[in-house]
Protein backbone atom coordinates (compact mmCIF):
# COMPACT_ATOMS: atom_id res chain seq x y z
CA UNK A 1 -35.74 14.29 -28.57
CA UNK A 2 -33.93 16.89 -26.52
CA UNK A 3 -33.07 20.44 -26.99
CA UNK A 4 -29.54 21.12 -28.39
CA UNK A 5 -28.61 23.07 -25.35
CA UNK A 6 -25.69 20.88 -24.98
CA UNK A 7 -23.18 22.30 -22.30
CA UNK A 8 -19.77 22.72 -22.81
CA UNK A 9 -18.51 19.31 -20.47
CA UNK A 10 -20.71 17.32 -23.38
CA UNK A 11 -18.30 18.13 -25.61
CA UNK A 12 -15.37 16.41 -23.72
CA UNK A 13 -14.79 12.79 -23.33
CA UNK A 14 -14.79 11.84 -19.78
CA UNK A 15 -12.70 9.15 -18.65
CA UNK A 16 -14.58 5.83 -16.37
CA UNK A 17 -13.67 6.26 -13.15
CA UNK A 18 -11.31 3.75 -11.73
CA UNK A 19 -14.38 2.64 -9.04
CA UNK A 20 -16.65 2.65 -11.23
CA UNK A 21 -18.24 -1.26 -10.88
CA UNK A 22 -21.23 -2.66 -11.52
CA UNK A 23 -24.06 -1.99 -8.73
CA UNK A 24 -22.42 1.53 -8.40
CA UNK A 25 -23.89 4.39 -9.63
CA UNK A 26 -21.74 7.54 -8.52
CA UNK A 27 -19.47 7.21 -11.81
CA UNK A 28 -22.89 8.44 -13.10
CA UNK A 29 -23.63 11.98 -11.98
CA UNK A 30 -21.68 13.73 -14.30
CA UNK A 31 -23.18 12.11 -17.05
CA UNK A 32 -26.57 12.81 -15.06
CA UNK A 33 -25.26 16.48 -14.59
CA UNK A 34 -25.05 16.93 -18.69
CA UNK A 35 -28.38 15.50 -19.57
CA UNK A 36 -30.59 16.90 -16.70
CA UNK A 37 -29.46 20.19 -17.40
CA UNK A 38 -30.67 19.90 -21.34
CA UNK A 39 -34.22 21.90 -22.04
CA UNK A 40 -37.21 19.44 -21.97
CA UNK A 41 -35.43 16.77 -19.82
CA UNK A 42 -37.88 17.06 -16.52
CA UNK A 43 -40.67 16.68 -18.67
CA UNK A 44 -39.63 13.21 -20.02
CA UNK A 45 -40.80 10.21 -18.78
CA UNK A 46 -38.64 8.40 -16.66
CA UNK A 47 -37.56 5.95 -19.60
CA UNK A 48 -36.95 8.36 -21.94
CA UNK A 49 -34.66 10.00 -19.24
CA UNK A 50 -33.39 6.99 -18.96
CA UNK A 51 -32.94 5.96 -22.53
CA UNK A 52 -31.18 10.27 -22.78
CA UNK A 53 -28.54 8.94 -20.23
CA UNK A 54 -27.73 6.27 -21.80
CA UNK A 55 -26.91 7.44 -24.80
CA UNK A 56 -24.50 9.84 -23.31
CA UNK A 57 -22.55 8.09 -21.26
CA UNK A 58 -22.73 5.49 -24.89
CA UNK A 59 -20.64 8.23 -26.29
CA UNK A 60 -18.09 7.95 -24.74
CA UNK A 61 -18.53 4.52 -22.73
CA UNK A 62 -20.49 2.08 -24.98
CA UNK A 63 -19.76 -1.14 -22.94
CA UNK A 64 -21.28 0.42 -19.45
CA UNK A 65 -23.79 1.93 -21.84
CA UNK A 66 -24.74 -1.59 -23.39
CA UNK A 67 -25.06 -2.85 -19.68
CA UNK A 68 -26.85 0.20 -18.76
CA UNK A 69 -29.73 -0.72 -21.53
CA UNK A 70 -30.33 -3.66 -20.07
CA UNK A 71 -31.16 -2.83 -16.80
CA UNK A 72 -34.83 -3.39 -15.88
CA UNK A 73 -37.58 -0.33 -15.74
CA UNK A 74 -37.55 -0.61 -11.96
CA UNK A 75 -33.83 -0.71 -11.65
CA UNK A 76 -33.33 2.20 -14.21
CA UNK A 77 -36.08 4.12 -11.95
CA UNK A 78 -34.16 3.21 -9.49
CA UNK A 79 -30.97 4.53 -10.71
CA UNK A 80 -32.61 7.85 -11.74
CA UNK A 81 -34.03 8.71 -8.61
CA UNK A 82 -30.69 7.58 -6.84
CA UNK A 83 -29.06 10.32 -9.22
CA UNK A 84 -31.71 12.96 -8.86
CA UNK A 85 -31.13 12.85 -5.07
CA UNK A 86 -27.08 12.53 -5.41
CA UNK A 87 -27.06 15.68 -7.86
CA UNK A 88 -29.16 17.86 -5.30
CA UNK A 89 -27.36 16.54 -2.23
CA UNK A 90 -27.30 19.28 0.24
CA UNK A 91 -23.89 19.67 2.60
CA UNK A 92 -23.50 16.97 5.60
CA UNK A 93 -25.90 17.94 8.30
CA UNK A 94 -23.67 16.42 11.09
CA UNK A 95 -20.35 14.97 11.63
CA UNK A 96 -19.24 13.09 14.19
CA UNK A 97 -15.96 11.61 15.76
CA UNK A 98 -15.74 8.01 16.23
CA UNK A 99 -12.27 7.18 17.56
CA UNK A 100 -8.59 8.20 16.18
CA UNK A 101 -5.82 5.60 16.29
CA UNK A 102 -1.82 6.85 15.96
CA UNK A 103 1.47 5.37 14.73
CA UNK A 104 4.61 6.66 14.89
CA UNK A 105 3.90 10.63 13.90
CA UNK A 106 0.61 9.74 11.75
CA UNK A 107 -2.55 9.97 13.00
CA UNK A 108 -6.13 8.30 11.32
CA UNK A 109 -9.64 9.49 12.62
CA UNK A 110 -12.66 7.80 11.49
CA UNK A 111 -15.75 9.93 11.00
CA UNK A 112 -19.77 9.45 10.54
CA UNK A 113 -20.96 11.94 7.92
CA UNK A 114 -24.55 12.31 7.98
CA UNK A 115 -25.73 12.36 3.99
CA UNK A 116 -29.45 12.70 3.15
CA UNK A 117 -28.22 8.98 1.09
CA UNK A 118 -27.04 7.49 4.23
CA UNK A 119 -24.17 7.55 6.50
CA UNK A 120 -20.13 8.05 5.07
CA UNK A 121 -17.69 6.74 7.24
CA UNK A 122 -14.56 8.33 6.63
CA UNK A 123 -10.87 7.40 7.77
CA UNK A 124 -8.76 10.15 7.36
CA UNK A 125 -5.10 11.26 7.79
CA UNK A 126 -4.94 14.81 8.03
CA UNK A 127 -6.79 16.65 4.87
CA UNK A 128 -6.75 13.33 3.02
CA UNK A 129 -9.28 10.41 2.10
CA UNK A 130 -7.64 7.20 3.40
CA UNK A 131 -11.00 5.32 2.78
CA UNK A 132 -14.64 6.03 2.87
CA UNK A 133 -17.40 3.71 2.66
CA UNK A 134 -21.26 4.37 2.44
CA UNK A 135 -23.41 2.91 5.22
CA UNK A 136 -27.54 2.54 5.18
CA UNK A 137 -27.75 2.44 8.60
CA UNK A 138 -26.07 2.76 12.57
CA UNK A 139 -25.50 -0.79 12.80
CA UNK A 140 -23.87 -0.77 9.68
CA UNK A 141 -21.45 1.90 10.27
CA UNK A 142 -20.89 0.72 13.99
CA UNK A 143 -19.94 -2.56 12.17
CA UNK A 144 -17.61 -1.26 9.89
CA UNK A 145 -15.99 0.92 12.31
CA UNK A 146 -15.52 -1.53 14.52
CA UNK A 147 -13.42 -3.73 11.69
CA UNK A 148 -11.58 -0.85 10.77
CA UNK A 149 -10.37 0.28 14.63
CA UNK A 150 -9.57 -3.84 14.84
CA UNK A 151 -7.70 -4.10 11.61
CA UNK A 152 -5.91 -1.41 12.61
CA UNK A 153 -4.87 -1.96 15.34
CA UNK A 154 -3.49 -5.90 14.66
CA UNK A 155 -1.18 -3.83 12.53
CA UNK A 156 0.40 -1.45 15.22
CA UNK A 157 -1.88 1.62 15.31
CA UNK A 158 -3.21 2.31 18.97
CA UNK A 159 -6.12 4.24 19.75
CA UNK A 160 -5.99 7.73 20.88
CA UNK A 161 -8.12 8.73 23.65
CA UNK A 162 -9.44 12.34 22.59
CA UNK A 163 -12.27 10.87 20.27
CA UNK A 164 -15.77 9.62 21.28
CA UNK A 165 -18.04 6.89 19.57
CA UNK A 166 -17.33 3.36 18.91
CA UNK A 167 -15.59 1.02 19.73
């Protein structure tokens, strides 16, 4: 079907991500990454593109891949143009400081991250991921960063007053 052009990461088994879950299609993109990249594979149609992923990630995943088969046309669309945008995704156009809360000598800040596939809100303790959730909308993120800040703070964190935003 495709051109043998296989890149070197085909050749390795890659291991399921620990988040990946059904309704979730990040675990995807490297699996995307090694079939898009294969001569021919823009000029499919969007179920044979389809049909080419699955049979990768089959390789070394068969029991996502049998799910994966079954997904209607519209929801493997769906899941292709999902990955087309995620593999092209340009850097964060803005970032902004919501609030920072501290305990003893640690300190959390949530942030908004402004992705062309919605909004990430980030906590995060110096260099490091604490959690990070992807939001569709404002009201969404103001939501969840609101039950963050109050979860928080039942549990002894208090809020530091440099940051701006909610709550």
């Amino acid at each position: 079907m495709l051109a043998s052009r296989e890149p070197q990461s085909m050749t390795r088994r890659r291991e399921l991500p620990e988040g990946a879950r059904r309704g979730s299609a990040a675990w995807l993109l490297p699996f995307y990454a090694d079939v898009a990249c294969l001569t021919g594979f823009a000029n499919l149609s969007p179920t044979h593109q389809f049909r080419a992923l699955v049979e990768r990630v089959g390789r070394d995943h068969p029991g996502p891949a049998e799910e994966l088969s079954q997904l209607t046309a519209r929801a493997a669309r769906g899941v292709l143009g999902w990955l087309s945008q995620a593999s092209g995704e340009k850097p964060a156009s803005r970032t902004d400081a919501l609030w920072a809360v501290q305990k003893s000598d640690r300190e959390l800040r949530c942030l908004a991250v402004y992705l062309p596939v919605g909004i990430d809100l980030r906590l995060i303790e110096g260099d490091d991921f604490r959690r990070t959730t992807l939001c569709a909308n404002a009201a969404a993120l103001s939501a969840r960063a609101a039950d963050w800040f109050d979860k928080l703070t039942q549990r002894g964190w208090r809020k530091v007053e440099e940051a701006t935003g909610v709550p």
